[in-house]
C-alpha atoms as a PDB file:
ATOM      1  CA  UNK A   1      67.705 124.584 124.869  1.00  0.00           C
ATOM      2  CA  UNK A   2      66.759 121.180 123.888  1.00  0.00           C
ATOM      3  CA  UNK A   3      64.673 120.304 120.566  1.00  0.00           C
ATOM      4  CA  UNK A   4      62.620 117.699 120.054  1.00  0.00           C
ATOM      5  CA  UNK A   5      63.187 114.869 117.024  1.00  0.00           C
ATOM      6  CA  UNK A   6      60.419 112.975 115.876  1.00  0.00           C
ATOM      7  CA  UNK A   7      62.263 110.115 115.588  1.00  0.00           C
ATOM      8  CA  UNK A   8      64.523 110.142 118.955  1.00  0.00           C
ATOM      9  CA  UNK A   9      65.068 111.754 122.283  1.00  0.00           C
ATOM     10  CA  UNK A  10      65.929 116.165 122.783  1.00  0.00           C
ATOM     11  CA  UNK A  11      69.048 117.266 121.180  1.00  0.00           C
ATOM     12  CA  UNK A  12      70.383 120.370 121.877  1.00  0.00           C
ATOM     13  CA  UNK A  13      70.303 122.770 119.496  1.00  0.00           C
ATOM     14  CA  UNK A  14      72.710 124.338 117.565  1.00  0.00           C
ATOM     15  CA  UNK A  15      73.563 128.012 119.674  1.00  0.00           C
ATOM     16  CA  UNK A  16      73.816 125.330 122.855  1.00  0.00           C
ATOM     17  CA  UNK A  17      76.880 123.258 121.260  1.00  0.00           C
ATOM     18  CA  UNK A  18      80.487 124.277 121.978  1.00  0.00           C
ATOM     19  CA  UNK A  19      82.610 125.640 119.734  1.00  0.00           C
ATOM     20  CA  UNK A  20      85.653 123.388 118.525  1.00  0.00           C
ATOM     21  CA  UNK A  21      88.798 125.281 118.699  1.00  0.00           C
ATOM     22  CA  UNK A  22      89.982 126.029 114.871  1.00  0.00           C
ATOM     23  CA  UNK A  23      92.784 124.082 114.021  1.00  0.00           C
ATOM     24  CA  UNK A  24      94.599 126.545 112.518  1.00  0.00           C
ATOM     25  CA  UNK A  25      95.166 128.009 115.906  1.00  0.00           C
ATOM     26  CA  UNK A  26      97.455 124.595 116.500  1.00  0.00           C
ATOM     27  CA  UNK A  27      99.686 125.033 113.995  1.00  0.00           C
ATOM     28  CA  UNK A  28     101.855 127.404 115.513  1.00  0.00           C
ATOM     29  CA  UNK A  29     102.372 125.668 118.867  1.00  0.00           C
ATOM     30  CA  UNK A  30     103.394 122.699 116.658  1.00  0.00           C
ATOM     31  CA  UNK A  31     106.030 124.619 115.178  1.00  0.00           C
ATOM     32  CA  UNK A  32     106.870 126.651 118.443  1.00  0.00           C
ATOM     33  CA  UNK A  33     107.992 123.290 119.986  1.00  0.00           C
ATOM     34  CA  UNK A  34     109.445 121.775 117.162  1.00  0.00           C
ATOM     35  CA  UNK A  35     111.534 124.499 116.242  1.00  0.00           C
ATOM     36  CA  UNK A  36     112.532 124.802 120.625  1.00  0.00           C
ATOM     37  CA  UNK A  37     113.034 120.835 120.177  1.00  0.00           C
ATOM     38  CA  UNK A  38     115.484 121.651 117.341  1.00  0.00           C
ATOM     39  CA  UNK A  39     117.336 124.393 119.433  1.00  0.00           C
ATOM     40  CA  UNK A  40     117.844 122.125 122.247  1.00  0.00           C
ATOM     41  CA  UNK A  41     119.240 119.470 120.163  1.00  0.00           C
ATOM     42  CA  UNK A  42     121.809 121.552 119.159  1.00  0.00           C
ATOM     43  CA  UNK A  43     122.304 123.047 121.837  1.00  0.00           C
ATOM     44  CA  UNK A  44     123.291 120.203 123.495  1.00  0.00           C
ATOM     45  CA  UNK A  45     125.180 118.594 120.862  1.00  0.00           C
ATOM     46  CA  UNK A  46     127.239 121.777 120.496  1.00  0.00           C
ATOM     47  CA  UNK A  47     128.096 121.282 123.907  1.00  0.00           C
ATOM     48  CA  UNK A  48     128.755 117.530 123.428  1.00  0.00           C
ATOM     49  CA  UNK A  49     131.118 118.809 121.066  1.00  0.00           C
ATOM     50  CA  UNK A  50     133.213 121.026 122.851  1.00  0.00           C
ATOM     51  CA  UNK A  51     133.496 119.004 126.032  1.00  0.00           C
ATOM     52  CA  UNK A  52     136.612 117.295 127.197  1.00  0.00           C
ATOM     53  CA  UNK A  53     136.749 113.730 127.758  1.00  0.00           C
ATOM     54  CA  UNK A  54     137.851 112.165 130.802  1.00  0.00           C
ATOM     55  CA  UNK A  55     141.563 112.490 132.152  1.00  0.00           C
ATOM     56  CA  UNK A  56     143.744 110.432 133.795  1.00  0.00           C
ATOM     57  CA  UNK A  57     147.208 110.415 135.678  1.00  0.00           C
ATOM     58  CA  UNK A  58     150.224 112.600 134.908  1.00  0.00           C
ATOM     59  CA  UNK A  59     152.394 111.251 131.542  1.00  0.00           C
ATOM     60  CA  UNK A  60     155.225 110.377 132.870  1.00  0.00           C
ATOM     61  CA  UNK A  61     157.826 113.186 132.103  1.00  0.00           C
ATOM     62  CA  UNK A  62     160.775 110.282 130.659  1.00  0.00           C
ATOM     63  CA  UNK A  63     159.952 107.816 128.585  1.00  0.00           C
ATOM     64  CA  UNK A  64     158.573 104.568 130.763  1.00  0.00           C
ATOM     65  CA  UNK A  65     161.680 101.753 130.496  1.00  0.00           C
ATOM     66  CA  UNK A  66     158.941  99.144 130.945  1.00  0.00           C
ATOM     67  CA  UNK A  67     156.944 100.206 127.674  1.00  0.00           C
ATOM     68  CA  UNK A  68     156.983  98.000 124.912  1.00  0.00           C
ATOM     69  CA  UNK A  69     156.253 101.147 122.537  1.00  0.00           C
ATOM     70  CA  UNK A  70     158.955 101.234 120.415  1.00  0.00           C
ATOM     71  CA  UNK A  71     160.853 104.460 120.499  1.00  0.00           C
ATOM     72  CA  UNK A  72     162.211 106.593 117.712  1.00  0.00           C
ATOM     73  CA  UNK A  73     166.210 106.872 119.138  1.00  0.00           C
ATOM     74  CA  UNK A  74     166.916 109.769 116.251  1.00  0.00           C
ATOM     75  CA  UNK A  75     163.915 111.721 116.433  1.00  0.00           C
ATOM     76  CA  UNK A  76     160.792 112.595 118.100  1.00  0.00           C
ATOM     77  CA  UNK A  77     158.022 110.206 119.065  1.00  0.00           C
ATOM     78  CA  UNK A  78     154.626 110.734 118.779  1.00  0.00           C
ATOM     79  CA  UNK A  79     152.214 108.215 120.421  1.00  0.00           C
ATOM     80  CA  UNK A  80     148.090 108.780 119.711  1.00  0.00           C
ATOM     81  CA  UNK A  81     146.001 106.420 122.126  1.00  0.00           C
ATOM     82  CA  UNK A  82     143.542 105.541 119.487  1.00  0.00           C
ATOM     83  CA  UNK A  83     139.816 103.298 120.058  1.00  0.00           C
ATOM     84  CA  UNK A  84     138.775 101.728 117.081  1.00  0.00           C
ATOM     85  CA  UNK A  85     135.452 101.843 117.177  1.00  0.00           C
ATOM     86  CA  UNK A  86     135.285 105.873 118.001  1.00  0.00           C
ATOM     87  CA  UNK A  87     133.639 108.059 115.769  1.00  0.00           C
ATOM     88  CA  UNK A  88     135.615 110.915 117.178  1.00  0.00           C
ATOM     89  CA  UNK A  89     138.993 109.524 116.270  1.00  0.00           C
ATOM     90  CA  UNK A  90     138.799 109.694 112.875  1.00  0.00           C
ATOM     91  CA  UNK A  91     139.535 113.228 112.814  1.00  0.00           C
ATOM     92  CA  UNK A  92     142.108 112.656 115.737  1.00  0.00           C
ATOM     93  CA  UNK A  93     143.666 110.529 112.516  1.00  0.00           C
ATOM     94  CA  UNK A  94     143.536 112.842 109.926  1.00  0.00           C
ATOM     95  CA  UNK A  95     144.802 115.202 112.103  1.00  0.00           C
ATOM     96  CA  UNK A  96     148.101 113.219 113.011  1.00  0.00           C
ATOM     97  CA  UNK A  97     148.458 112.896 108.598  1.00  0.00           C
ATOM     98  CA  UNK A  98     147.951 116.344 108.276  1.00  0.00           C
ATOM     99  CA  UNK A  99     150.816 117.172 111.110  1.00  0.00           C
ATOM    100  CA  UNK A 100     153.128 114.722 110.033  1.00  0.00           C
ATOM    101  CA  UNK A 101     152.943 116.170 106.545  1.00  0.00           C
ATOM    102  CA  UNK A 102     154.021 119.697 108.353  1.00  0.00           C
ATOM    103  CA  UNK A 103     157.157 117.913 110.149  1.00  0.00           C
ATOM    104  CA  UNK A 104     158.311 115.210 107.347  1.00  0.00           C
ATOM    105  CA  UNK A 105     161.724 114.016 108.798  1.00  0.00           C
ATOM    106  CA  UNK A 106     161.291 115.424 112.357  1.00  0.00           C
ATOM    107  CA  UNK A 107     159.055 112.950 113.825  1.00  0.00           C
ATOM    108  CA  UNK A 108     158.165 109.186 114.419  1.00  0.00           C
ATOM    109  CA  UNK A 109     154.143 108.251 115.087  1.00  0.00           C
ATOM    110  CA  UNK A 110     153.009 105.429 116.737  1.00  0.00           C
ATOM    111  CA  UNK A 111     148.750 104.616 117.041  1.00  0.00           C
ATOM    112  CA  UNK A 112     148.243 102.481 120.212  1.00  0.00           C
ATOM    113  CA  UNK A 113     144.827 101.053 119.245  1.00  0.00           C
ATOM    114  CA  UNK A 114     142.790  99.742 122.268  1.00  0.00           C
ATOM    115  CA  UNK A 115     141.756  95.713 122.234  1.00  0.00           C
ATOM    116  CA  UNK A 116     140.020  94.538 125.110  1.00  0.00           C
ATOM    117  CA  UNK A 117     140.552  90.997 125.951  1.00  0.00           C
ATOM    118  CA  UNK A 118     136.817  90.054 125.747  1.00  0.00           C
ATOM    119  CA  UNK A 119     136.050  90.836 122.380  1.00  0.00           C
ATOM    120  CA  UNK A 120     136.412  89.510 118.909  1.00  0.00           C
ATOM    121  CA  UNK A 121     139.747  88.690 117.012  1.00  0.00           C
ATOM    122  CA  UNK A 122     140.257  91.279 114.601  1.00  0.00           C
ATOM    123  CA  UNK A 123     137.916  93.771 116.637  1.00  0.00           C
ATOM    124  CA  UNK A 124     140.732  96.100 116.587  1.00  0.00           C
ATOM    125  CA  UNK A 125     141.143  96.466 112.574  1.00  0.00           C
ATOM    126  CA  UNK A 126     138.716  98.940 111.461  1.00  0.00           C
ATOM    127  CA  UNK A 127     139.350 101.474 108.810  1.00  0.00           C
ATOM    128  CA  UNK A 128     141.172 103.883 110.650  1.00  0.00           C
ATOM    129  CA  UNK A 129     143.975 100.792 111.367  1.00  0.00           C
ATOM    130  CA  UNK A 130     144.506 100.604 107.613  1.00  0.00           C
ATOM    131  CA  UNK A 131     144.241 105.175 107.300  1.00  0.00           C
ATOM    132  CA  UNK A 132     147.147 105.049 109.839  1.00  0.00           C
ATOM    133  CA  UNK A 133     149.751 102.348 107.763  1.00  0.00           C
ATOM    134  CA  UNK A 134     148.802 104.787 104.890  1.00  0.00           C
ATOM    135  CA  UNK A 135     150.808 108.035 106.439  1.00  0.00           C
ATOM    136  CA  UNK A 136     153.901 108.183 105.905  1.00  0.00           C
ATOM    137  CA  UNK A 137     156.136 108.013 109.195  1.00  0.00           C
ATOM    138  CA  UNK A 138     153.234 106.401 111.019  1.00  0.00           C
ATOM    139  CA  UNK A 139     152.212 102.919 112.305  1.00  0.00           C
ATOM    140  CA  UNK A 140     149.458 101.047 114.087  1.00  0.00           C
ATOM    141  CA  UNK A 141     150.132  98.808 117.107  1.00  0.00           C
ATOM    142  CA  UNK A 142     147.688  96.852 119.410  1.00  0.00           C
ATOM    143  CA  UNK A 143     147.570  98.139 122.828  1.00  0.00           C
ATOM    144  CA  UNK A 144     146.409  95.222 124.958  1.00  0.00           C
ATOM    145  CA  UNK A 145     143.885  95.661 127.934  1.00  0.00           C
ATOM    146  CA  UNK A 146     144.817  99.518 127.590  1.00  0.00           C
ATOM    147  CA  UNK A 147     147.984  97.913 129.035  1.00  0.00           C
ATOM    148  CA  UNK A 148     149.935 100.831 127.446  1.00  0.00           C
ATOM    149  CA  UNK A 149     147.165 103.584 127.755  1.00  0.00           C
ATOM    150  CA  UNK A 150     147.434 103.133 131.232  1.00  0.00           C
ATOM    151  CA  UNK A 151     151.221 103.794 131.990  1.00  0.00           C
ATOM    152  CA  UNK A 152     151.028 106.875 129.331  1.00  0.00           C
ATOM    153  CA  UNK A 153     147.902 108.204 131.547  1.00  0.00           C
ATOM    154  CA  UNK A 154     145.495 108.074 128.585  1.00  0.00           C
ATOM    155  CA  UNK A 155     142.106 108.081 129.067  1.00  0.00           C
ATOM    156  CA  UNK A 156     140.541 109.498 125.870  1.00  0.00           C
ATOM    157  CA  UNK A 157     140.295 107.827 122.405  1.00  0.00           C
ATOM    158  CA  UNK A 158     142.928 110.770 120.501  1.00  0.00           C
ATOM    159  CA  UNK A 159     145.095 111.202 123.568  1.00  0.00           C
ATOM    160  CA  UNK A 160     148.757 111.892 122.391  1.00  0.00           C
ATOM    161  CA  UNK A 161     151.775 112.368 123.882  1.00  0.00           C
ATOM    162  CA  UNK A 162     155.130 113.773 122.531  1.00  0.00           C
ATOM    163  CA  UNK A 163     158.237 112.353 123.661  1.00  0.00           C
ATOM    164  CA  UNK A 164     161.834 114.237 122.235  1.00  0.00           C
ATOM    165  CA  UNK A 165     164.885 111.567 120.957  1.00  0.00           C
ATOM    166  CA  UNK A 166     166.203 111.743 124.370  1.00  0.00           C
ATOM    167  CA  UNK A 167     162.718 110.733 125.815  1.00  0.00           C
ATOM    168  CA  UNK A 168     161.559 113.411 127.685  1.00  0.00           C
ATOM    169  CA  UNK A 169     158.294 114.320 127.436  1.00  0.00           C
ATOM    170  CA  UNK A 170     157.150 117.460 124.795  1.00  0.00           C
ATOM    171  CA  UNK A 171     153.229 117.179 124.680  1.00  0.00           C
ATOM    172  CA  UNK A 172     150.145 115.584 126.038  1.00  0.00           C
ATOM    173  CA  UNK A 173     146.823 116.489 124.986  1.00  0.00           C
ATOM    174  CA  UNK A 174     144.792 115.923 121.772  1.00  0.00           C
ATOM    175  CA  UNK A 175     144.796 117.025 118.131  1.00  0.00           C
ATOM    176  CA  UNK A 176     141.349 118.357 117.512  1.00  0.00           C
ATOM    177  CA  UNK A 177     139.476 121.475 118.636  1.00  0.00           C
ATOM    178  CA  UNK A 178     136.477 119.676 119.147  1.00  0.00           C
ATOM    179  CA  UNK A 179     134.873 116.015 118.984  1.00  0.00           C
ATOM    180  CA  UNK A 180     135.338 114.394 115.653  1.00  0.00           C
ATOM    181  CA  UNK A 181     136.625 118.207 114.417  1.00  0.00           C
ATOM    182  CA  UNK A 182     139.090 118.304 111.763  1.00  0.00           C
ATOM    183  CA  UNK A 183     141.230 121.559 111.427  1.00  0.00           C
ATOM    184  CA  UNK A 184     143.541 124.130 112.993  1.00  0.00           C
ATOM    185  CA  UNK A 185     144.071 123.323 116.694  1.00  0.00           C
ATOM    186  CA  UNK A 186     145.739 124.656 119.785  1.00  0.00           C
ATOM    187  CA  UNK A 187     147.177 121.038 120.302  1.00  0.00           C
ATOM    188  CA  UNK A 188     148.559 120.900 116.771  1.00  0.00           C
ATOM    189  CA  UNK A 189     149.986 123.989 117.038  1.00  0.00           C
ATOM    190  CA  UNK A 190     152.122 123.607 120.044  1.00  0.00           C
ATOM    191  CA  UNK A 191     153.305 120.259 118.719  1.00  0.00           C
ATOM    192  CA  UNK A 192     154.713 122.152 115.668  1.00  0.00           C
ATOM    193  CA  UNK A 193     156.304 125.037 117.821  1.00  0.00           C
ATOM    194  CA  UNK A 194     157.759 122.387 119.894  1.00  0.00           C
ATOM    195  CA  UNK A 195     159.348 120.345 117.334  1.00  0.00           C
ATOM    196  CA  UNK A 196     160.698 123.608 115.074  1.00  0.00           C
ATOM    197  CA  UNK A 197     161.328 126.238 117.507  1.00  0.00           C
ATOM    198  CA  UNK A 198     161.709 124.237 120.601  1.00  0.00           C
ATOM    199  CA  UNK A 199     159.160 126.185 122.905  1.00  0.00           C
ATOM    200  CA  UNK A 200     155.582 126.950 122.591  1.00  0.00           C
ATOM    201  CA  UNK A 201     152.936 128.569 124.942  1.00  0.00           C
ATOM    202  CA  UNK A 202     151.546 125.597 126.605  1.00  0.00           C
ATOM    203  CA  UNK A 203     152.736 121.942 126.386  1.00  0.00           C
ATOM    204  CA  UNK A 204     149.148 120.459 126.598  1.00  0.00           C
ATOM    205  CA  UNK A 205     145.852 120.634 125.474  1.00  0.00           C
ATOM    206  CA  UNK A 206     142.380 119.537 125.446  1.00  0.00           C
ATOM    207  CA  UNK A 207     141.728 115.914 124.156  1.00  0.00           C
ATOM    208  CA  UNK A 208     138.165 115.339 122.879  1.00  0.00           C
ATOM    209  CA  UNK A 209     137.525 111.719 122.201  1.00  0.00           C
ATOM    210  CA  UNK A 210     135.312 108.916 123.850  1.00  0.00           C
ATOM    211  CA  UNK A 211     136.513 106.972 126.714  1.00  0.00           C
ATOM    212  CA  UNK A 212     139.046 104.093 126.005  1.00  0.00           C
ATOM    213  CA  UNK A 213     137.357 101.855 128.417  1.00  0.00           C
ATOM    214  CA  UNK A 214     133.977 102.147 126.161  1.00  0.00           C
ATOM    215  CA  UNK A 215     132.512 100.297 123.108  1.00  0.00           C
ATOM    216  CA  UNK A 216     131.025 103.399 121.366  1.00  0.00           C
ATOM    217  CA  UNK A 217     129.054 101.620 118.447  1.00  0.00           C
ATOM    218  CA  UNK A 218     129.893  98.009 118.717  1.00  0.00           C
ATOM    219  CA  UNK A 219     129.380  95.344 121.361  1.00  0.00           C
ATOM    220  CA  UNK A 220     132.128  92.885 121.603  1.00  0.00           C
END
């Protein structure tokens, strides 16, 4: 029904306009899809977490003659394939502390940190280069072009391989449960076993890192 102003052309009246939805009624698909938003974030994350990083060839099962990794002739060496610029390898780092704590006299550690040849001088010398010359039967070398990652098959930032005096190879695999994880792990484990009691259930595990051919955070 239309009604007539004085002053201007029909309206319509008041029963003939349509009713605006009350906002109130919004609210809870707001929150609905924020709170589903939230879920799938950590959802995925978790699963971010928990997922492998790329592998590469077989270790090869005597120590390489051709590697320029020094090796520990009067006990076991430990070499952890380390990029600098990974978030995820900082727990890889404070795991190899923590296990060389657990074996003081029984291992040697070396961290073979990635420098590409097209980035900066000093690129390679982050904090975690100066955590590693702070544990105790540990030290940090520069790995080249992945020159050295290569011929150990390491693929993933936190790879590590185990090699005995007579270099033959212990353990591959990594030293975290998870990405950027710090605690117990399956890896750790069998490294210990290995080293104390000579055997263990498995002589690998899982290594959770990003890629070594990647620049994580920085460009070069």
């Amino acid at each position: 029904m239309l009604a007539q102003n004085s002053w201007g052309p029909p309206t319509r009246s008041s029963e003939e306009r349509p009713a605006r939805a009350p906002r109130t009624l919004l609210y809870p698909a707001v929150i609905v899809a924020w709170l589903a938003s939230v879920l799938g974030g950590f959802v995925w994350l978790s699963a971010y977490k928990a997922t492998p990083g790329p592998t590469a060839g077989e270790s090869p099962s005597r120590w390489p003659v051709d590697s320029r990794i020094p090796r520990d002739p009067d006990r076991a060496t430990l070499i952890l394939f380390a990029h600098p610029h990974c978030p995820c390898t900082r727990a890889s780092v404070s795991e190899l502390a923590r296990l060389m704590g657990r074996l003081p006299g029984r291992l040697s550690a070396r961290v073979m940190f990635l420098r590409p040849s097209d980035v900066h001088e000093g690129w390679e010398h982050t904090d975690l280069w100066q955590t590693v010359s702070t544990i105790p039967g540990a030290a940090a070398f520069r790995d080249d072009d992945g020159v050295e990652a290569a011929r150990f098959g390491a693929a993933t930032s936190g790879f590590t391989v185990v090699y005995d005096a007579q270099g033959n190879l212990l353990f591959r695999g990594g030293l975290t449960a998870s990405r950027g994880h710090e605690g117990d792990s399956f890896g750790q484990r069998r490294v210990v076993s290995l080293l104390t009691t000579g055997a263990a259930d498995r002589s690998d595990s899982p290594v959770f890192g990003c890629a070594l051919g990647s620049h994580p955070t920085v460009a070069p």
